[in-house]
PDB file of N, CA and C in Angstrom:
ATOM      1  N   UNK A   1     -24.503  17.267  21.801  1.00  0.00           N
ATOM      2  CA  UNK A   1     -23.956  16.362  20.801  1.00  0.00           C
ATOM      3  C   UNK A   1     -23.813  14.975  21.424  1.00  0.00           C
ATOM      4  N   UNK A   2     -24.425  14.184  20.959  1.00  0.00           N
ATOM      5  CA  UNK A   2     -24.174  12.361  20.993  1.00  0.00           C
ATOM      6  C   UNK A   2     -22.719  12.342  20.514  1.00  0.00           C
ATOM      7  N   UNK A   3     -22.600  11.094  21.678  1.00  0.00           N
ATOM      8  CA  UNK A   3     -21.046  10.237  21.307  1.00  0.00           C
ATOM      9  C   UNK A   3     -21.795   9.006  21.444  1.00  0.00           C
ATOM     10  N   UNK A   4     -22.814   8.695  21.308  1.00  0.00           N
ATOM     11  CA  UNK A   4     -23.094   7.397  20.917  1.00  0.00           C
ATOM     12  C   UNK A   4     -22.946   6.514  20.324  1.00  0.00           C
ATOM     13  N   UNK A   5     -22.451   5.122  20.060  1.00  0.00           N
ATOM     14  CA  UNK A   5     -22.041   4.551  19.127  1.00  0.00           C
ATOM     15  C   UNK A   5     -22.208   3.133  18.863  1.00  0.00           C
ATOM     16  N   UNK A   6     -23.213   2.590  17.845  1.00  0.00           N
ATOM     17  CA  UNK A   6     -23.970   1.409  18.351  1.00  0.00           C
ATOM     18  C   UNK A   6     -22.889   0.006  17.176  1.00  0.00           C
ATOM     19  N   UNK A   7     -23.458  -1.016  18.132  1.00  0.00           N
ATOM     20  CA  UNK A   7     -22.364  -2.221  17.401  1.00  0.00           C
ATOM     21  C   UNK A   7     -23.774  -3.513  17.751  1.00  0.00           C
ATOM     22  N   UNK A   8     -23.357  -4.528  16.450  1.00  0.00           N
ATOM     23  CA  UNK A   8     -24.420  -5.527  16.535  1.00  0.00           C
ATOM     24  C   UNK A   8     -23.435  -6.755  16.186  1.00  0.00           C
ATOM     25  N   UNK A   9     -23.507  -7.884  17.791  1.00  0.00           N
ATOM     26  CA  UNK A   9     -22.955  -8.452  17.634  1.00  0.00           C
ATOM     27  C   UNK A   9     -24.098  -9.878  17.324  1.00  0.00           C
ATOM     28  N   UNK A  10     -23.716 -10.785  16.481  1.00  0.00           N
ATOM     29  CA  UNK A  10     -24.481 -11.656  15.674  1.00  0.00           C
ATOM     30  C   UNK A  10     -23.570 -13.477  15.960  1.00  0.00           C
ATOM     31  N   UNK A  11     -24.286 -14.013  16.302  1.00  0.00           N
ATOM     32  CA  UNK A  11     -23.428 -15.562  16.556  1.00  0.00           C
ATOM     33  C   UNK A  11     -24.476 -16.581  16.461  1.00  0.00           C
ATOM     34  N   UNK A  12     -24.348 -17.014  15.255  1.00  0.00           N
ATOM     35  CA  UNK A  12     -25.079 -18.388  15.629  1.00  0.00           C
ATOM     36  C   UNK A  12     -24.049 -20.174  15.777  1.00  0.00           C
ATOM     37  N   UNK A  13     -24.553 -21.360  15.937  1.00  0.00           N
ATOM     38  CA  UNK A  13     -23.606 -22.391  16.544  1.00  0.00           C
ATOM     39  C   UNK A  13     -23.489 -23.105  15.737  1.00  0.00           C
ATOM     40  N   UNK A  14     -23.502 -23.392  14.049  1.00  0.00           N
ATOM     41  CA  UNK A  14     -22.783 -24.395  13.316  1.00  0.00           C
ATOM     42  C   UNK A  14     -22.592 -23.700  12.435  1.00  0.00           C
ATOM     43  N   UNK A  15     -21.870 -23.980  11.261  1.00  0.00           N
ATOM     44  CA  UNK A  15     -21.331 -23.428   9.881  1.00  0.00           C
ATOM     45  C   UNK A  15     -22.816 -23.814   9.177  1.00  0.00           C
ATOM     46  N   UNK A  16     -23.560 -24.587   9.388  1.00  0.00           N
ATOM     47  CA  UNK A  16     -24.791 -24.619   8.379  1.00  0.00           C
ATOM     48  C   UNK A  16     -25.468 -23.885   8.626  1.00  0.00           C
ATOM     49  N   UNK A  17     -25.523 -22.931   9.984  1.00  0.00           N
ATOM     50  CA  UNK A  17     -26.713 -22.076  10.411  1.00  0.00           C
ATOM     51  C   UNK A  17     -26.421 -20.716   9.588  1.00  0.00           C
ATOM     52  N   UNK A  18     -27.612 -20.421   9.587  1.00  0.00           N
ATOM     53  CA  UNK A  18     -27.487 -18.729   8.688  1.00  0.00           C
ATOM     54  C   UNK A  18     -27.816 -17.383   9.617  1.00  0.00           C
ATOM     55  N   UNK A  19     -26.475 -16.263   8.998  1.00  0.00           N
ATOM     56  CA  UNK A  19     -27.053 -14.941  10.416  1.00  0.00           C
ATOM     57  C   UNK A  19     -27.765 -14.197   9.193  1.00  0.00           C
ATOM     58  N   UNK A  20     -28.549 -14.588   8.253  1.00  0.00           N
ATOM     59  CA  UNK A  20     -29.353 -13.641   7.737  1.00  0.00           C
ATOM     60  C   UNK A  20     -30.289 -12.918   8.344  1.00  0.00           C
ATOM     61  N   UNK A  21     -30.946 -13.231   8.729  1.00  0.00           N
ATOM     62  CA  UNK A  21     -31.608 -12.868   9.475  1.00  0.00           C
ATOM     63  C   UNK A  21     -31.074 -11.633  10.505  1.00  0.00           C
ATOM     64  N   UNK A  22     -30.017 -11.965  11.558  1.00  0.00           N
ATOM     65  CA  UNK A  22     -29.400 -10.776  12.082  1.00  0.00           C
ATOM     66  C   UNK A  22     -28.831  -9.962  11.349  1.00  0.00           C
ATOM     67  N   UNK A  23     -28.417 -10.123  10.907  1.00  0.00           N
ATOM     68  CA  UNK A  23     -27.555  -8.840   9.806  1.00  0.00           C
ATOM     69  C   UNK A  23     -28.560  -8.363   8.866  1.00  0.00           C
ATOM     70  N   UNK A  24     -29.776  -8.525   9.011  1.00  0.00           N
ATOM     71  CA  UNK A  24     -30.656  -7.367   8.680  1.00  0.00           C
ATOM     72  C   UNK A  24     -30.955  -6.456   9.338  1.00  0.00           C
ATOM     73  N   UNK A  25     -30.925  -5.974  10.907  1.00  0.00           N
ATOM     74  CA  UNK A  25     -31.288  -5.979  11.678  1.00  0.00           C
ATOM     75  C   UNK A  25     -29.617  -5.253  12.419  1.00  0.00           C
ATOM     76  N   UNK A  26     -28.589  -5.024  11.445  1.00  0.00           N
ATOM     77  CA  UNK A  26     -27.714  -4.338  12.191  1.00  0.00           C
ATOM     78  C   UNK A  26     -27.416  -2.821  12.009  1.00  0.00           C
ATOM     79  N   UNK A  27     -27.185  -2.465  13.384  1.00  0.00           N
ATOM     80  CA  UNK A  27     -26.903  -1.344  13.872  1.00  0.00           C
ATOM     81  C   UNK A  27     -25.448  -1.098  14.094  1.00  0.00           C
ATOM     82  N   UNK A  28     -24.709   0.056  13.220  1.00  0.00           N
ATOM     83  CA  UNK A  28     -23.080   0.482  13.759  1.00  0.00           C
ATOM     84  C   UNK A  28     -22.224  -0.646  13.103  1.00  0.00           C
ATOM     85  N   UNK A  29     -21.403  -0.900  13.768  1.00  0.00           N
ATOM     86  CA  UNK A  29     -20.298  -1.839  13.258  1.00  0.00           C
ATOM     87  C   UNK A  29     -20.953  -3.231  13.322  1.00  0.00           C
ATOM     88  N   UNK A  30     -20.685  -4.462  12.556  1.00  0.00           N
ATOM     89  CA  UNK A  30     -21.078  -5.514  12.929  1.00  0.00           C
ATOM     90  C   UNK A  30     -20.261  -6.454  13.331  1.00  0.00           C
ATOM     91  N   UNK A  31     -20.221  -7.384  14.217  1.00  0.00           N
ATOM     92  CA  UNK A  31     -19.281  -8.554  14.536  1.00  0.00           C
ATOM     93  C   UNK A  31     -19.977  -9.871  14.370  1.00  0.00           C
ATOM     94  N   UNK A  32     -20.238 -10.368  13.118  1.00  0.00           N
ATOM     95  CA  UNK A  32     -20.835 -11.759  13.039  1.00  0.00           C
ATOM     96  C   UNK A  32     -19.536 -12.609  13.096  1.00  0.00           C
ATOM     97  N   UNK A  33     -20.366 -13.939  13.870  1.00  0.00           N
ATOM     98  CA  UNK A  33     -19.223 -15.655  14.055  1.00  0.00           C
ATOM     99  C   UNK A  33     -20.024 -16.269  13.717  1.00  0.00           C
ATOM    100  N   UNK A  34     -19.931 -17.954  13.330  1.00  0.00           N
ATOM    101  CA  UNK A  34     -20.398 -19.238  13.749  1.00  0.00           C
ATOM    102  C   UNK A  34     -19.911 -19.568  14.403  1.00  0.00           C
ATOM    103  N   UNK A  35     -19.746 -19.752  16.020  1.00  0.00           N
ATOM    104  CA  UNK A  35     -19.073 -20.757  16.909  1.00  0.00           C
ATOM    105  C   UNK A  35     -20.321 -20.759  18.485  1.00  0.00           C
ATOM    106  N   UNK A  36     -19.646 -21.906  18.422  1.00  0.00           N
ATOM    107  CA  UNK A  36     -20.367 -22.348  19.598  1.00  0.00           C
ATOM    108  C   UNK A  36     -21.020 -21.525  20.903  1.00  0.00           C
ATOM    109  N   UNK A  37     -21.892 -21.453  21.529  1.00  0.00           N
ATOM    110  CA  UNK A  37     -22.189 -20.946  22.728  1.00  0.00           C
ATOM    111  C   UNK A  37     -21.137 -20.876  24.218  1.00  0.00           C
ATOM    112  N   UNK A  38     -20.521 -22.442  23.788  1.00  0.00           N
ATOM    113  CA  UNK A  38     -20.051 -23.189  25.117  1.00  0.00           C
ATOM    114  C   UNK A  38     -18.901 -21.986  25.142  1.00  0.00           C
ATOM    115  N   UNK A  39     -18.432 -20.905  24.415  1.00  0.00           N
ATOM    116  CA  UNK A  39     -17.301 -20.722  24.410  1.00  0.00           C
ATOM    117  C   UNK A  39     -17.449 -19.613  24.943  1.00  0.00           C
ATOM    118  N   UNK A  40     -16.948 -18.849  25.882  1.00  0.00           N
ATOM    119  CA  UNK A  40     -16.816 -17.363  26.621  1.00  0.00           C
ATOM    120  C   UNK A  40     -17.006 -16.631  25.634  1.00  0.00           C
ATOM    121  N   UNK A  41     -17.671 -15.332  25.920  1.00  0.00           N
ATOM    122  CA  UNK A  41     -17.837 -14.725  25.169  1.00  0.00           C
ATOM    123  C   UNK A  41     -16.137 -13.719  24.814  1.00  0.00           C
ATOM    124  N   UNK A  42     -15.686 -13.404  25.422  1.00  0.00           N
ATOM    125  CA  UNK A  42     -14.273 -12.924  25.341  1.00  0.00           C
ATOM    126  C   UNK A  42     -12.605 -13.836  25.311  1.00  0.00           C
ATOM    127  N   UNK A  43     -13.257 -15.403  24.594  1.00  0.00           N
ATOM    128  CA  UNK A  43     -12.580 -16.004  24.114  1.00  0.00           C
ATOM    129  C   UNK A  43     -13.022 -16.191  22.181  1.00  0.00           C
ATOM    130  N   UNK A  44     -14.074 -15.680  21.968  1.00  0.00           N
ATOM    131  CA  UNK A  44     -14.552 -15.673  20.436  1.00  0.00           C
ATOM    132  C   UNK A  44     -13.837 -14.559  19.848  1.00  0.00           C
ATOM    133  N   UNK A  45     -13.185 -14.765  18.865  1.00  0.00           N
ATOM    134  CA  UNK A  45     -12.420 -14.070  17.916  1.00  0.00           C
ATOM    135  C   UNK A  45     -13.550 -12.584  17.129  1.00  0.00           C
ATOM    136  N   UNK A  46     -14.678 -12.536  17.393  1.00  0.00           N
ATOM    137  CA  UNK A  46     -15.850 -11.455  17.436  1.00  0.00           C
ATOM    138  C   UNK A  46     -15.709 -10.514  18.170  1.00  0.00           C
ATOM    139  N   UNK A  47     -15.450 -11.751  19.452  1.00  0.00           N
ATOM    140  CA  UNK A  47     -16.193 -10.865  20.559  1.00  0.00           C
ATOM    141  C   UNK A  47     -15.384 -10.268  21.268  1.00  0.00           C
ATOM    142  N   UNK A  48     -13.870 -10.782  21.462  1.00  0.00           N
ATOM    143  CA  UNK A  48     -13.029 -10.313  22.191  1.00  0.00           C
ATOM    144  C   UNK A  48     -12.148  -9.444  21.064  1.00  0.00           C
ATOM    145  N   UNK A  49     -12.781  -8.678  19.676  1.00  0.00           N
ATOM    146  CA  UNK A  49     -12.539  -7.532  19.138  1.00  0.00           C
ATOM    147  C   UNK A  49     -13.691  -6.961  19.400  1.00  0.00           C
ATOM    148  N   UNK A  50     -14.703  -7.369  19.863  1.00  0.00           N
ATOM    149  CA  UNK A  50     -15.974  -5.974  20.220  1.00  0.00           C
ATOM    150  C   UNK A  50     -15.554  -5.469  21.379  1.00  0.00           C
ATOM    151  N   UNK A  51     -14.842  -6.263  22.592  1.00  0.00           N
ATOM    152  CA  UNK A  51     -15.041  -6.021  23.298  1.00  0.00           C
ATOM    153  C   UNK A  51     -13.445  -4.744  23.552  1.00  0.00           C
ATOM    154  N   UNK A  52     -12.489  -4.813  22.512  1.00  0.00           N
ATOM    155  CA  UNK A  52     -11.786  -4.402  22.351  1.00  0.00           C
ATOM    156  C   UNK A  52     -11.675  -2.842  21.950  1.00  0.00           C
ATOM    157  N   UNK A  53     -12.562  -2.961  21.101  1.00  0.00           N
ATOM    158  CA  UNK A  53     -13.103  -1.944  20.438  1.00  0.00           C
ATOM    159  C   UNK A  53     -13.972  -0.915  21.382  1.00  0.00           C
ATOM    160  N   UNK A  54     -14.854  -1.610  21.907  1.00  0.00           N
ATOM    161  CA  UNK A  54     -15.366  -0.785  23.145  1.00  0.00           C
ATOM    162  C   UNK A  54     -14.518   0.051  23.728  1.00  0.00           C
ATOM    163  N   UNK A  55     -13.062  -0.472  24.227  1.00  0.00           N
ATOM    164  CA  UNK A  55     -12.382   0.383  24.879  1.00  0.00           C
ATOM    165  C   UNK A  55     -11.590   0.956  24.808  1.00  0.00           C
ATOM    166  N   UNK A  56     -11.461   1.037  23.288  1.00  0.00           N
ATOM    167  CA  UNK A  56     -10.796   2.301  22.748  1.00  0.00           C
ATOM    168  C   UNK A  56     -11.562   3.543  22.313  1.00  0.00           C
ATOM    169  N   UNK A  57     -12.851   3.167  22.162  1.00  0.00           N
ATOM    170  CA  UNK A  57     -13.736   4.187  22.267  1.00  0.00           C
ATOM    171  C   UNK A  57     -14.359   5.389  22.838  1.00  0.00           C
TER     172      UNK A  57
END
């Protein structure tokens, strides 16, 4: 038996940009943002619940 469990995290860098494109293309839970690159990935309000989530898993 698999305990596998897949998550698709999606970010692109302005409010005009579109994640259509990724969120076709998702697998498991999804975590889409618009924010910047410059920003840690475990300071993004996404990412530091994916990464959260991971470890309750």
């Amino acid at each position: 038996m698999s305990t596998e469990k897949k998550a698709t995290y999606g970010r692109v860098s302005t409010e005009g940009q579109n994640t259509g494109r990724q969120e076709e293309i998702i697998q498991g839970k999804a975590y889409i943002e618009k924010i910047s690159g410059r920003i840690p990935f475990k300071e993004r309000k996404q990412g530091s619940k994916l990464l959260a989530d991971a470890k309750t898993s």
